[in-house]
N, C-alpha and C. Protein backbone atom coordinates (compact mmCIF):
# COMPACT_ATOMS: atom_id res chain seq x y z
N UNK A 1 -1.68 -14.98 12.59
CA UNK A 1 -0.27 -14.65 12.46
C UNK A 1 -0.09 -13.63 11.35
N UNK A 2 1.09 -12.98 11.25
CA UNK A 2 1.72 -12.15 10.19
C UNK A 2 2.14 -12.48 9.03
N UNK A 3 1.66 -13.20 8.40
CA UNK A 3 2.21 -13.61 7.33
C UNK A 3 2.95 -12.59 6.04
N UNK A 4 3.73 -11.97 5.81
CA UNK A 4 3.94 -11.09 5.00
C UNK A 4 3.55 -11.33 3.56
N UNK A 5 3.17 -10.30 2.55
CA UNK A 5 2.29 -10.69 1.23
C UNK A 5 3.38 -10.16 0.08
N UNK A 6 3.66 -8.73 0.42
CA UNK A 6 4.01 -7.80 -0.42
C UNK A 6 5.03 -7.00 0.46
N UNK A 7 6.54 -6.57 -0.07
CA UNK A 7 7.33 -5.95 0.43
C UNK A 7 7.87 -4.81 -0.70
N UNK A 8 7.64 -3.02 -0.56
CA UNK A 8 7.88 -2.25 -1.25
C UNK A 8 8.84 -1.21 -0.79
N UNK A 9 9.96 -1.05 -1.65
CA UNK A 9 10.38 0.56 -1.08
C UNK A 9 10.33 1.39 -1.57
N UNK A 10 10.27 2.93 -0.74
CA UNK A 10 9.90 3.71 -1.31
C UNK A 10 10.83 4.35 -2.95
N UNK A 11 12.25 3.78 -2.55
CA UNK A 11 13.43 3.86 -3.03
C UNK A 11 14.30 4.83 -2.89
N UNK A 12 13.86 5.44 -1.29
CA UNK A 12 15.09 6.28 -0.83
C UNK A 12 15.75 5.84 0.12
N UNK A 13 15.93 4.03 0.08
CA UNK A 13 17.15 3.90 0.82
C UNK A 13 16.56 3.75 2.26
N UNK A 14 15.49 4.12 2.44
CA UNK A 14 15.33 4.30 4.09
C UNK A 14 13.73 4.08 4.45
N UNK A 15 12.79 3.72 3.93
CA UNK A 15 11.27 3.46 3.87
C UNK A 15 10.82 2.45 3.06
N UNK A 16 10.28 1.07 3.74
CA UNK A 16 9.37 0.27 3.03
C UNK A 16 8.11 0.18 3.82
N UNK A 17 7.34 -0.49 2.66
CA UNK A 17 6.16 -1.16 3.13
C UNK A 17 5.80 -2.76 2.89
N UNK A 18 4.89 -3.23 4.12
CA UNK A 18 4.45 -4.58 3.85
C UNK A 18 2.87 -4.75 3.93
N UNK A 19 2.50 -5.60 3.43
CA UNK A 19 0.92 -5.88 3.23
C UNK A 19 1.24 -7.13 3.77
N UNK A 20 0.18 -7.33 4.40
CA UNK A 20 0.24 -9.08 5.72
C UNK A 20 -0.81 -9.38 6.06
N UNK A 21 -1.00 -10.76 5.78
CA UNK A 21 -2.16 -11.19 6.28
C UNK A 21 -2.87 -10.55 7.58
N UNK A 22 -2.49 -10.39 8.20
CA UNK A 22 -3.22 -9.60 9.22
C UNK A 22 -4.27 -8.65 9.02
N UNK A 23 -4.51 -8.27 7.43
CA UNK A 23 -5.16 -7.19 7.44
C UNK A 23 -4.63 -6.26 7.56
N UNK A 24 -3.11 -5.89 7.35
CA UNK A 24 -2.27 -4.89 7.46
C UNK A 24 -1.75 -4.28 6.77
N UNK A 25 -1.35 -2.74 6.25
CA UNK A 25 -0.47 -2.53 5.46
C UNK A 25 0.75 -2.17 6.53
N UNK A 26 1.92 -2.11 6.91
CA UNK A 26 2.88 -1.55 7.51
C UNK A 26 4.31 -0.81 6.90
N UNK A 27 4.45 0.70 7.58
CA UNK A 27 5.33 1.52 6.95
C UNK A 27 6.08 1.02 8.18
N UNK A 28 7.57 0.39 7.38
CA UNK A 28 8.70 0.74 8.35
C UNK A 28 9.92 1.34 7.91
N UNK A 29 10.93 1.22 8.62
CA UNK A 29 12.22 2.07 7.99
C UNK A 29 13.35 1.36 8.37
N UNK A 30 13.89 1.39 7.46
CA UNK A 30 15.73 0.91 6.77
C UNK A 30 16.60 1.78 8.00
N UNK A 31 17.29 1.73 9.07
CA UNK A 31 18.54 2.31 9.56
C UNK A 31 17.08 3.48 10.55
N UNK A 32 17.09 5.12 10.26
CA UNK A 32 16.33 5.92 10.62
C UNK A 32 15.25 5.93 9.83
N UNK A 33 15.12 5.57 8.48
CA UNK A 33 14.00 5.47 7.82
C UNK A 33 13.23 7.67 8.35
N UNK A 34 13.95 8.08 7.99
CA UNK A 34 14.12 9.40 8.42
C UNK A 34 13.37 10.19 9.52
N UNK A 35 13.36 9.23 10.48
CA UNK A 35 12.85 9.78 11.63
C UNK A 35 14.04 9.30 13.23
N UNK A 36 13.77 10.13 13.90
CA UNK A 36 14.76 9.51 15.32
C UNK A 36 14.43 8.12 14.84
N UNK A 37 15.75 7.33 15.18
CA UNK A 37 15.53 5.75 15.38
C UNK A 37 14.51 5.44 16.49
N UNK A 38 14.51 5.97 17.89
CA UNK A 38 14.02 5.77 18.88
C UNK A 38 12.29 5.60 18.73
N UNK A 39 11.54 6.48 17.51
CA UNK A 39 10.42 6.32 16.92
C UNK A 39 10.39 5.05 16.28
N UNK A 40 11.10 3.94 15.81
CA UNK A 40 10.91 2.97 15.03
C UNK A 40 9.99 1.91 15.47
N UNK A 41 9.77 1.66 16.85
CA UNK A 41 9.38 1.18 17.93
C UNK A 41 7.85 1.33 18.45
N UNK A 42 7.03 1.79 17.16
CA UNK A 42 5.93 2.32 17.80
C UNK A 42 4.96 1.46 17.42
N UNK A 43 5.42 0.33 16.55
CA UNK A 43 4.60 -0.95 16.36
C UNK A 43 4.10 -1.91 17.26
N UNK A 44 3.88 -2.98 17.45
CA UNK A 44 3.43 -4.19 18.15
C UNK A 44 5.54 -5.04 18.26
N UNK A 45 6.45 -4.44 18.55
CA UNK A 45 8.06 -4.60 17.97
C UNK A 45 8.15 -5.12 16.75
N UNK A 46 7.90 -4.70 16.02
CA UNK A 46 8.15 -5.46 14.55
C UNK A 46 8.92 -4.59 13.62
N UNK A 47 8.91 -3.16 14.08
CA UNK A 47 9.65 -1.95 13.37
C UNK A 47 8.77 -0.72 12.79
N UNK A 48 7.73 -1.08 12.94
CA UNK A 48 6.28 -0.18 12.25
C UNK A 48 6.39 1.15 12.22
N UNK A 49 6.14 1.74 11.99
CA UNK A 49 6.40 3.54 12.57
C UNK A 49 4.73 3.74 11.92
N UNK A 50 3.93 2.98 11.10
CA UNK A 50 2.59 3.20 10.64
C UNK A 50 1.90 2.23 10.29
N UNK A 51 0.58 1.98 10.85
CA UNK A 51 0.09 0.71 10.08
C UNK A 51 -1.36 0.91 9.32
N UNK A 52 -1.81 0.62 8.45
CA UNK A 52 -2.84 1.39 7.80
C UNK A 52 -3.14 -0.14 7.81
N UNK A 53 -5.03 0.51 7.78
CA UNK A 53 -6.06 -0.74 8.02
C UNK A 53 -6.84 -0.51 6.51
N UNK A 54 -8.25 -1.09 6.65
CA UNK A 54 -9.19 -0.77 5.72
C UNK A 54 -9.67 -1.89 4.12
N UNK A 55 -8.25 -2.44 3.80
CA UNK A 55 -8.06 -3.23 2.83
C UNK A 55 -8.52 -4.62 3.47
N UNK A 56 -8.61 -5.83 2.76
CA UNK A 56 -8.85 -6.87 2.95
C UNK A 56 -7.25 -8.26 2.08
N UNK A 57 -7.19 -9.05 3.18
CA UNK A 57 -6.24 -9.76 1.99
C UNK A 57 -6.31 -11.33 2.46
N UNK A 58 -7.24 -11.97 1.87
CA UNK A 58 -7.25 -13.10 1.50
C UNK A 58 -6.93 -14.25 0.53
N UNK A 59 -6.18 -15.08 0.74
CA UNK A 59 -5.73 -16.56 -0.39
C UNK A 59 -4.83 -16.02 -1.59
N UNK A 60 -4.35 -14.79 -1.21
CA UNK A 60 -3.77 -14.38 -2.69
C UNK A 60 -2.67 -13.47 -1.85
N UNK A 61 -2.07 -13.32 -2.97
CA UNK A 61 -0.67 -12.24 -2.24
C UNK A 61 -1.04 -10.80 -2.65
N UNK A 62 -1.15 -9.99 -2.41
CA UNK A 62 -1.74 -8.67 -2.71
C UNK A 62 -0.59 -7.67 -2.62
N UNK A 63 -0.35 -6.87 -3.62
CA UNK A 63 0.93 -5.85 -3.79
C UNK A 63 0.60 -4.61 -3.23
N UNK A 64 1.90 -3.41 -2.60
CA UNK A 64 1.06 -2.37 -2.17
C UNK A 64 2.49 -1.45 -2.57
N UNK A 65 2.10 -0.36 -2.86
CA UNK A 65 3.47 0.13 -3.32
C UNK A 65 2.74 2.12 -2.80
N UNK A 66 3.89 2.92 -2.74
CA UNK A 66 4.04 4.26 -2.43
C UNK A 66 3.62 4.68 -4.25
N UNK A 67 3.10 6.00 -3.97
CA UNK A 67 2.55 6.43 -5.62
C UNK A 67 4.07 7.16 -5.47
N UNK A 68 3.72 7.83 -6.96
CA UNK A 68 4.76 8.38 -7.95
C UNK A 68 5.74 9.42 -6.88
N UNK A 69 6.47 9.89 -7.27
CA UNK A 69 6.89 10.83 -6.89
C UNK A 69 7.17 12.33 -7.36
N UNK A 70 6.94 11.83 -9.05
CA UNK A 70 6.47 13.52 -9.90
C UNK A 70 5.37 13.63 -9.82
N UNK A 71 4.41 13.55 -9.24
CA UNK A 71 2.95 13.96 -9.30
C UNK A 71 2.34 14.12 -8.07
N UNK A 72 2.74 13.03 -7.06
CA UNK A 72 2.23 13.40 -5.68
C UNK A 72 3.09 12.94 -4.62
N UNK A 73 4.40 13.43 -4.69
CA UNK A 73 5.56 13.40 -3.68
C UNK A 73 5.36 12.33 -2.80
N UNK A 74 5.11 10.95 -3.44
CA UNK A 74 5.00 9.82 -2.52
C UNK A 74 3.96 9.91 -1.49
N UNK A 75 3.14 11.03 -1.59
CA UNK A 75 2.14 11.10 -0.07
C UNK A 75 1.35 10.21 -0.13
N UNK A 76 1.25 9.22 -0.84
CA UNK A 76 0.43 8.35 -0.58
C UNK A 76 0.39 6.72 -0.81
N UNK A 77 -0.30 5.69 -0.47
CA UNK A 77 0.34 4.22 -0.55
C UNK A 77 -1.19 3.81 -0.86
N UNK A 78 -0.52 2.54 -1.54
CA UNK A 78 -2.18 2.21 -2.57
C UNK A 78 -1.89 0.67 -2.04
N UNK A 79 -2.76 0.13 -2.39
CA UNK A 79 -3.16 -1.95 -2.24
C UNK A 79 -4.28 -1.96 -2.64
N UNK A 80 -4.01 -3.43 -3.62
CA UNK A 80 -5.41 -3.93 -3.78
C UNK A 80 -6.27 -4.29 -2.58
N UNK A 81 -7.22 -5.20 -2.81
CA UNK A 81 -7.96 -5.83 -1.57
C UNK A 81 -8.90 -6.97 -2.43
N UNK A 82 -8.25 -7.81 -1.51
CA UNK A 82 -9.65 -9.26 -1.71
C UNK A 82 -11.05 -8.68 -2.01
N UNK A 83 -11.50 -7.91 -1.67
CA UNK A 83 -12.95 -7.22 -1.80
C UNK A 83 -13.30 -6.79 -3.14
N UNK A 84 -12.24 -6.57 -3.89
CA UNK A 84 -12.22 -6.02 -5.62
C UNK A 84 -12.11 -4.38 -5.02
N UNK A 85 -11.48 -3.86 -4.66
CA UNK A 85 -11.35 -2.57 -4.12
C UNK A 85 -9.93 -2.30 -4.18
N UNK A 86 -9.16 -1.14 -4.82
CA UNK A 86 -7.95 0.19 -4.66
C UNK A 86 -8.42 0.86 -3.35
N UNK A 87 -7.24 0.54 -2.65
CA UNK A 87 -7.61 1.57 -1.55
C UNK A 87 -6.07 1.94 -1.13
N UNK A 88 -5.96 3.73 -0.70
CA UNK A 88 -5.11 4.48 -1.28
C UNK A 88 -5.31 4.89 -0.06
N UNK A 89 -4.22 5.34 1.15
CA UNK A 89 -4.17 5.69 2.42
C UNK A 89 -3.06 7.47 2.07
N UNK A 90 -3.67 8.02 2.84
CA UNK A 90 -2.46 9.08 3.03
C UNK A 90 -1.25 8.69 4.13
N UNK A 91 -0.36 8.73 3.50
CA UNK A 91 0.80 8.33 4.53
C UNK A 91 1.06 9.66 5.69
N UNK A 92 0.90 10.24 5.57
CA UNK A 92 1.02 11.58 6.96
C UNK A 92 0.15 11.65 8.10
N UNK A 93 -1.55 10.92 7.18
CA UNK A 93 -2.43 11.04 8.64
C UNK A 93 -2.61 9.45 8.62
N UNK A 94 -2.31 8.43 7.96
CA UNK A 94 -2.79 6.93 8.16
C UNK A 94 -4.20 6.59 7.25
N UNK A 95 -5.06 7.54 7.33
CA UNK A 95 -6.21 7.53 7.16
C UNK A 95 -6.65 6.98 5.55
N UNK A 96 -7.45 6.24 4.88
CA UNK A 96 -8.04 5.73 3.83
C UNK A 96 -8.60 6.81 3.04
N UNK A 97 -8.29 7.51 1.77
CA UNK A 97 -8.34 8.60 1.32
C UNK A 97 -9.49 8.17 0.35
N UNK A 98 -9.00 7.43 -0.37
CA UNK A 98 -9.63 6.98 -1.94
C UNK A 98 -10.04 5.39 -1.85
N UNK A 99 -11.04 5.31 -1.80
CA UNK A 99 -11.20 4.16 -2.05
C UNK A 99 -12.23 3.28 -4.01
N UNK A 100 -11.64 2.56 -5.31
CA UNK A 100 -11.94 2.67 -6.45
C UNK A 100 -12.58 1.02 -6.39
N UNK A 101 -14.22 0.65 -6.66
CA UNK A 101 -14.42 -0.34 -6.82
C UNK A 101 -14.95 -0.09 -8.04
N UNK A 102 -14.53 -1.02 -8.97
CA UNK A 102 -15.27 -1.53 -10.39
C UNK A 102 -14.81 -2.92 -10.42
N UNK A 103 -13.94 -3.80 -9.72
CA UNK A 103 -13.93 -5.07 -10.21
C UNK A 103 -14.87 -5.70 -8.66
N UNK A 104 -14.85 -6.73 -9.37
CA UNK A 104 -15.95 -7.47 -8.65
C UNK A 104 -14.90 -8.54 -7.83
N UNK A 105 -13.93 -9.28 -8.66
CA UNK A 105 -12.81 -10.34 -8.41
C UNK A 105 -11.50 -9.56 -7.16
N UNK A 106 -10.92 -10.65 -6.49
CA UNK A 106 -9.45 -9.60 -5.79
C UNK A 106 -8.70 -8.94 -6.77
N UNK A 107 -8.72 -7.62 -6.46
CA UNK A 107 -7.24 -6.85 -6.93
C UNK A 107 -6.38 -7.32 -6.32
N UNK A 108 -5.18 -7.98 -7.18
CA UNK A 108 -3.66 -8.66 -6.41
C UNK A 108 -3.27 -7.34 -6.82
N UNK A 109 -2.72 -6.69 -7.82
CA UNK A 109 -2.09 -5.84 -8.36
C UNK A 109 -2.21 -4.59 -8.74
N UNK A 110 -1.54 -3.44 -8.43
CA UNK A 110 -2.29 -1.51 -8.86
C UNK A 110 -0.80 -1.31 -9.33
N UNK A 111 -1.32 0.05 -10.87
CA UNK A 111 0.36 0.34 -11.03
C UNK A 111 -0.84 1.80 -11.07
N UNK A 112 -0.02 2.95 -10.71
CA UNK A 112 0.05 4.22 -10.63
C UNK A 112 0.77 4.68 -11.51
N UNK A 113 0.18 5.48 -12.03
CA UNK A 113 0.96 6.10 -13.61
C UNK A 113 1.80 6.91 -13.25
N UNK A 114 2.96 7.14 -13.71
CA UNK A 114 4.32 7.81 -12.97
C UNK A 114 4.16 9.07 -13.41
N UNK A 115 3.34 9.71 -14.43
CA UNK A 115 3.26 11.18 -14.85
C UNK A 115 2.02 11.53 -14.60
N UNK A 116 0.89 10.85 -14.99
CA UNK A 116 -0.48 10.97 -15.21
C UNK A 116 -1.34 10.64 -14.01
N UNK A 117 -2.92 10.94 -13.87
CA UNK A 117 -3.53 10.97 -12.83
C UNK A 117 -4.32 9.65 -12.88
N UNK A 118 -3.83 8.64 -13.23
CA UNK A 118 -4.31 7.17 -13.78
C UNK A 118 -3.49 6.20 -12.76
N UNK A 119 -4.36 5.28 -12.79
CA UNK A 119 -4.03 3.91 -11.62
C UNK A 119 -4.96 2.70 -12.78
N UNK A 120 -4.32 2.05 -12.74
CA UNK A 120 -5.03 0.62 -13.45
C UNK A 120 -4.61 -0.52 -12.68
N UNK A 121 -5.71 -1.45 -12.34
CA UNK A 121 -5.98 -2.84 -11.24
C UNK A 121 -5.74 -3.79 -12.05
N UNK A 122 -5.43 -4.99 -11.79
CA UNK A 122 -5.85 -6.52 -12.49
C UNK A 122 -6.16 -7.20 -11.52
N UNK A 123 -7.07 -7.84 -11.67
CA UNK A 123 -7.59 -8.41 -10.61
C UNK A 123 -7.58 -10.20 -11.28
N UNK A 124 -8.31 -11.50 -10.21
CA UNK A 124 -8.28 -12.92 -10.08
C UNK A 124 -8.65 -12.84 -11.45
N UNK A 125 -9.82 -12.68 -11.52
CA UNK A 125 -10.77 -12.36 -12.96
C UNK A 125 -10.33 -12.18 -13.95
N UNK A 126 -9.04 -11.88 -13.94
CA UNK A 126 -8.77 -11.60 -15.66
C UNK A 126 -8.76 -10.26 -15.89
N UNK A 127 -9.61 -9.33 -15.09
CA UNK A 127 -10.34 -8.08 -15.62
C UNK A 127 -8.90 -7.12 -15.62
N UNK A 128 -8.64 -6.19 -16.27
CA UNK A 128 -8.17 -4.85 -15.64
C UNK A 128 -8.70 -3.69 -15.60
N UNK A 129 -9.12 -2.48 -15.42
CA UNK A 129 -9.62 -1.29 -14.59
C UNK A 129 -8.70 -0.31 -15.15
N UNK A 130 -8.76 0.62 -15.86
CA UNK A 130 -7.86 1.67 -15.13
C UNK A 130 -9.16 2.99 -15.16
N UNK A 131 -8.49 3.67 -13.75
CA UNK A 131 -9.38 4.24 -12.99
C UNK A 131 -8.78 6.00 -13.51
N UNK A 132 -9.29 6.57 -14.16
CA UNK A 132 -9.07 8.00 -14.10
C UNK A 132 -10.21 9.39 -13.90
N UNK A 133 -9.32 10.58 -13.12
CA UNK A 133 -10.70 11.66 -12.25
C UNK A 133 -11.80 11.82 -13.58
């Protein structure tokens, strides 16, 4: 089943995301979520307009949020993963861009630095990470 984990918006009113047990991340949209409504529909009916794979999410609730918007115009959506893995999808092609392992424990949690080119994890473990180029 679908269990939902994590619910984010982008904060324009018209785009969230969910992370779900399923192994799912899913982009849907508020009203048009700025595309024809008639596109909203391209899920399994649930509202999806995108579903990005790749992450893992087991026994824990796992957060997934859209990056900054002064630095990289939201193009992209990050989640931890049960696996101890950041994994960072491009939202335009779906596809798994970046993937950052140094913890060993689940990443529940990623914050993306709102100016800077930095992401830091906390993971089960206690540990935190922050990951910079």
């Amino acid at each position: 089943t679908r269990g939902i984990t994590h619910v984010s918006s982008k904060g324009d009113g018209r785009c969230l995301i969910s992370n779900s047990k399923d192994q799912t991340l899913g982009l849907g949209g508020v009203g048009g979520a700025g595309r024809d409504t008639n596109e909203q529909k391209l899920g399994p009916d649930d509202g999806r307009v995108m579903t990005f794979t790749g992450h893992r999410i087991f026994q824990s609730l796992i957060r997934c949020y859209f990056s900054p918007e002064a630095t990289t115009a939201q193009r992209f959506i990050y989640s931890g993963s049960s696996d101890g893995r950041v994994c960072i999808y491009d939202v335009t092609t779906g596809s798994l861009v970046h993937e950052l392992k140094e913890q060993r424990s689940t990443v529940r949690d990623v914050s993306w630095h709102p100016h800077m080119p930095m992401v830091c994890a906390s993971s089960w473990d206690g540990s935190i990470v922050k990951y910079e180029p």
